[in-house]
C-alpha atoms as a PDB file:
ATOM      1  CA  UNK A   1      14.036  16.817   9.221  1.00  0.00           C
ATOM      2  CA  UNK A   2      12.417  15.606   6.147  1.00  0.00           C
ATOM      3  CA  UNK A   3       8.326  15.647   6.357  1.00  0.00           C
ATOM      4  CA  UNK A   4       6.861  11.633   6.678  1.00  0.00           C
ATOM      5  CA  UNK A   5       4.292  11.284   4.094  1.00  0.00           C
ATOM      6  CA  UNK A   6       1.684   8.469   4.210  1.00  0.00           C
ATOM      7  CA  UNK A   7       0.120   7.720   0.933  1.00  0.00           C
ATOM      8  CA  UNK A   8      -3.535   6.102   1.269  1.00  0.00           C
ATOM      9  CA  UNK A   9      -4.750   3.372  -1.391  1.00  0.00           C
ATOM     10  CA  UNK A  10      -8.188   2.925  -1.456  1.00  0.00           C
ATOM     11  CA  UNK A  11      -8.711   0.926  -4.959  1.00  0.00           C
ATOM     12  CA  UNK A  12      -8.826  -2.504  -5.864  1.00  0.00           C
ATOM     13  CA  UNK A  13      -5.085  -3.223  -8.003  1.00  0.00           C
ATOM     14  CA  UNK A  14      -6.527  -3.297 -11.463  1.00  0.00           C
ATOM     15  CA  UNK A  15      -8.607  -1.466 -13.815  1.00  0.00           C
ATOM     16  CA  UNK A  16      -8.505   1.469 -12.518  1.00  0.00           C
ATOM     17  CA  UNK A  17      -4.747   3.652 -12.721  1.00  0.00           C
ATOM     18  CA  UNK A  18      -5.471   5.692  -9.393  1.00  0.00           C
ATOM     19  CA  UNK A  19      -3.631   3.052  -6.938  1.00  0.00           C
ATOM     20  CA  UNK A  20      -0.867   3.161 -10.092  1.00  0.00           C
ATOM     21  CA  UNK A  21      -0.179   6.408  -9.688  1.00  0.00           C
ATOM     22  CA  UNK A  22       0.001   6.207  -5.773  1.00  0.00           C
ATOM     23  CA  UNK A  23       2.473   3.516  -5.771  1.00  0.00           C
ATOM     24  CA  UNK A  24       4.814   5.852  -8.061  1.00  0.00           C
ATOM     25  CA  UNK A  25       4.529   8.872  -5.943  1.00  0.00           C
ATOM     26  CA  UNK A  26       5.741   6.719  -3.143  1.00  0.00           C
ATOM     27  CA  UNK A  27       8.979   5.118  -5.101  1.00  0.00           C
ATOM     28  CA  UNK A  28       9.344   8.639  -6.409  1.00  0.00           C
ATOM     29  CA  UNK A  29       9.746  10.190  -2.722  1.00  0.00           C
ATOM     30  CA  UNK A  30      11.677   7.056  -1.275  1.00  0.00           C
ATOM     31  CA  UNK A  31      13.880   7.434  -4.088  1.00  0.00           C
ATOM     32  CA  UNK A  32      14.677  11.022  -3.193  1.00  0.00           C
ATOM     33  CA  UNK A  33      15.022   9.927   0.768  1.00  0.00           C
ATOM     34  CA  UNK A  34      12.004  11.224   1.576  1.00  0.00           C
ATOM     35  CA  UNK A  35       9.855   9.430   4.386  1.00  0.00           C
ATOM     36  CA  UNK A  36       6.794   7.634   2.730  1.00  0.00           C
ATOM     37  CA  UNK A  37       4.949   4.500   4.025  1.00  0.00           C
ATOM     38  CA  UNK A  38       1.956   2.872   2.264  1.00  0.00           C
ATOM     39  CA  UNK A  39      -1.794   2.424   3.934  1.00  0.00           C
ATOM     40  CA  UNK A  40      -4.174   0.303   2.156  1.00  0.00           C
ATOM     41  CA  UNK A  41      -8.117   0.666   3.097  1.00  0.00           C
ATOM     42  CA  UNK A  42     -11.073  -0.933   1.748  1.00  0.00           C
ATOM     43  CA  UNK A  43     -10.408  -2.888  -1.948  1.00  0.00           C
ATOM     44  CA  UNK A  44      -7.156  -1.137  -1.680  1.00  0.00           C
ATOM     45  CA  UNK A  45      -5.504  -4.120   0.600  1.00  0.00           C
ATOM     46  CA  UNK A  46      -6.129  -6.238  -2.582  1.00  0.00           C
ATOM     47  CA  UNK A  47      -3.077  -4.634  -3.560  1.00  0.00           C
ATOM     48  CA  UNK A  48      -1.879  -7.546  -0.390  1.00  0.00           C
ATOM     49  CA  UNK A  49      -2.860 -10.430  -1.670  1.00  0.00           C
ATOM     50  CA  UNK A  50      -0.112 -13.233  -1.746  1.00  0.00           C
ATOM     51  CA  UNK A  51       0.158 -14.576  -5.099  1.00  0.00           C
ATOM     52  CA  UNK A  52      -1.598 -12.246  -7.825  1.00  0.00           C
ATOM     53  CA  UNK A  53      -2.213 -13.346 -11.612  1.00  0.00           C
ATOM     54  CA  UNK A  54      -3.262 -10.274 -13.522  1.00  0.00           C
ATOM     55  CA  UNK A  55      -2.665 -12.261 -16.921  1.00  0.00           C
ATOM     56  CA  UNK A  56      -6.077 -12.166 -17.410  1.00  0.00           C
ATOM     57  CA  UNK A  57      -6.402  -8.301 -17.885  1.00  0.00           C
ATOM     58  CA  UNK A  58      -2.820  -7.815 -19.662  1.00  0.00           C
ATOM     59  CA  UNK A  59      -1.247  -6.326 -16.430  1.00  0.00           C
ATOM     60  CA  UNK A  60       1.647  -6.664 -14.158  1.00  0.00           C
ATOM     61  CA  UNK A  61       1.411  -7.856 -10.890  1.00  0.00           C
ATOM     62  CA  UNK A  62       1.980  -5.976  -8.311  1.00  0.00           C
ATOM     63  CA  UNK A  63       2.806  -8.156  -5.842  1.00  0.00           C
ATOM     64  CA  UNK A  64       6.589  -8.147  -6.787  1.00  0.00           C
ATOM     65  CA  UNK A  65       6.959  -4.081  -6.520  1.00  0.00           C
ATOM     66  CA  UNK A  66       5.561  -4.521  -3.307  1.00  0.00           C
ATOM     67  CA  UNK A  67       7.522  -6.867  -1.560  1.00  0.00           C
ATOM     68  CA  UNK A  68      10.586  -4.656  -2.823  1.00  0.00           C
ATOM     69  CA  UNK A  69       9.387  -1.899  -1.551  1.00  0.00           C
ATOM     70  CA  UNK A  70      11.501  -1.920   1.704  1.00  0.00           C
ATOM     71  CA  UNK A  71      14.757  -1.630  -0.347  1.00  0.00           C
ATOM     72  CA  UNK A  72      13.160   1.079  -2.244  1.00  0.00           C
ATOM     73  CA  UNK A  73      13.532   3.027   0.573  1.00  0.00           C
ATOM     74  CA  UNK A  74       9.751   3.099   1.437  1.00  0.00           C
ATOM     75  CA  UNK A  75       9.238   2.977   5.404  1.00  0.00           C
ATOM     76  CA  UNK A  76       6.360   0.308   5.800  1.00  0.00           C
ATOM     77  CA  UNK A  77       3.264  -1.079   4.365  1.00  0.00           C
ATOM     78  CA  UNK A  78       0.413  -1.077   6.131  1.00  0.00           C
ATOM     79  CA  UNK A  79      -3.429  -2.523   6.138  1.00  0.00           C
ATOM     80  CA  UNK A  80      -6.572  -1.898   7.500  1.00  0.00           C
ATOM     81  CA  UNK A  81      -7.470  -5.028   9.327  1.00  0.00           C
ATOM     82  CA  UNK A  82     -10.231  -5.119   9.258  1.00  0.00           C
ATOM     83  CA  UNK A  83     -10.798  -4.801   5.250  1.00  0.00           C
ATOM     84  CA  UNK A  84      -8.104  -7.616   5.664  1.00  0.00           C
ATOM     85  CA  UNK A  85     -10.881  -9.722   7.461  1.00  0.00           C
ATOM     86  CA  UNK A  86     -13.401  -8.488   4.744  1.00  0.00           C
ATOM     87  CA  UNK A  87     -11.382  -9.625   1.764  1.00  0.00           C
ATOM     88  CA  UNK A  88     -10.204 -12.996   3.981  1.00  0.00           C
ATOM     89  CA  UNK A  89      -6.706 -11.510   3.547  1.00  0.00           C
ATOM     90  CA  UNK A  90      -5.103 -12.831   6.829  1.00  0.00           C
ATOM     91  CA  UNK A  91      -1.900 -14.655   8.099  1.00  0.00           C
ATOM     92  CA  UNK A  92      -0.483 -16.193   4.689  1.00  0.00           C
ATOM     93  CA  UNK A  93      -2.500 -14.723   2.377  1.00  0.00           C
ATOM     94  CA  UNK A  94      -0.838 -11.411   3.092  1.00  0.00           C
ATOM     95  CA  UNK A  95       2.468 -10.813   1.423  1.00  0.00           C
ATOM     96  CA  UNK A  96       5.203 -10.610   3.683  1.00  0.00           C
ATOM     97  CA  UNK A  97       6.225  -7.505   5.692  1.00  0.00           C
ATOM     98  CA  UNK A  98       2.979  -5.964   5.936  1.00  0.00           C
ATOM     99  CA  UNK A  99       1.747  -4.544   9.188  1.00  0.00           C
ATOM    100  CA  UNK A 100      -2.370  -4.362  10.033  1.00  0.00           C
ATOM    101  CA  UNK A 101      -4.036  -1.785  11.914  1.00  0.00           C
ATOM    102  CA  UNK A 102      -6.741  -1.345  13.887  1.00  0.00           C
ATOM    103  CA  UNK A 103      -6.966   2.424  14.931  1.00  0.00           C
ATOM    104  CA  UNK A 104      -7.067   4.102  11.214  1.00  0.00           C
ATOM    105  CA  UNK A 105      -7.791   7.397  12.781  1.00  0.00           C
ATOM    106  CA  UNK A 106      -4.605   7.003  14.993  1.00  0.00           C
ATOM    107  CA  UNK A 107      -2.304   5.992  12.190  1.00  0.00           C
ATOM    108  CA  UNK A 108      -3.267   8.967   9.959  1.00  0.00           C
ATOM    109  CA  UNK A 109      -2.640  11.100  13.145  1.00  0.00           C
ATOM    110  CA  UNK A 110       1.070  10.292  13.045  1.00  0.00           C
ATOM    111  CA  UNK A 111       1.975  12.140  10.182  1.00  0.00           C
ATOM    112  CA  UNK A 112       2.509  15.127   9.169  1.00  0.00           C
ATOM    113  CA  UNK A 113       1.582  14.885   5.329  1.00  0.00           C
ATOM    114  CA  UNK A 114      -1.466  12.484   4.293  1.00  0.00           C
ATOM    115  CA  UNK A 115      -1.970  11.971   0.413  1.00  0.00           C
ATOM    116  CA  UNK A 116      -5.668  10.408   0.028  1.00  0.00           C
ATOM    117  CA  UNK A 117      -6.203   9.211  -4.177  1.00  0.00           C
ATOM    118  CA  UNK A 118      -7.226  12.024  -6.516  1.00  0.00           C
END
């Protein structure tokens, strides 16, 4: 039985690399089968946001890796809800197929390997 990892993004999507490099350890491990889901905290569920225009600072939008994650092979994406209330990130303004949570202490508990940025 493979180990689930849960990889935890806790920066805003641009200028800084560190969410980057989170969101290609995650392909990387659903790409070899491993178990991996995705929980955004703080500016971290900015990474959510329905309809992103980085244009302005010369990078790619997320957005579109995200909502492909599922056929990536990467279990779910998750948000803290209430950063989601913070950042007015609710209903539509979410991209589709993410889940909120309340209890973050409860949904680090269930599983075995937590990656937290470097």
């Amino acid at each position: 039985e493979p180990m689930h990892t849960l990889i935890v993004i806790d920066r805003p999507p641009y200028g800084s690399w560190s969410g980057r490099e989170s969101l290609d350890m995650a392909f990387s491990l659903a790409a070899f089968d491993q178990p991996v889901s995705l929980l955004f905290v703080g500016e971290g569920v900015l990474w959510l946001s329905q309809g992103q225009d980085a244009t302005g600072i010369a990078q790619k939008s997320v957005e579109r890796n995200l909502k492909a994650a599922g056929m990536f092979g990467i279990e779910s994406l998750m948000a803290d809800q209430s950063a989601c209330q913070r950042f007015s990130l609710t209903g539509k303004a979410l991209i589709d197929g993410v889940e909120t949570v309340e209890n973050l202490r409860a949904t680090l508990g269930r599983y075995e390997h937590v990656v937290f940025p470097g």
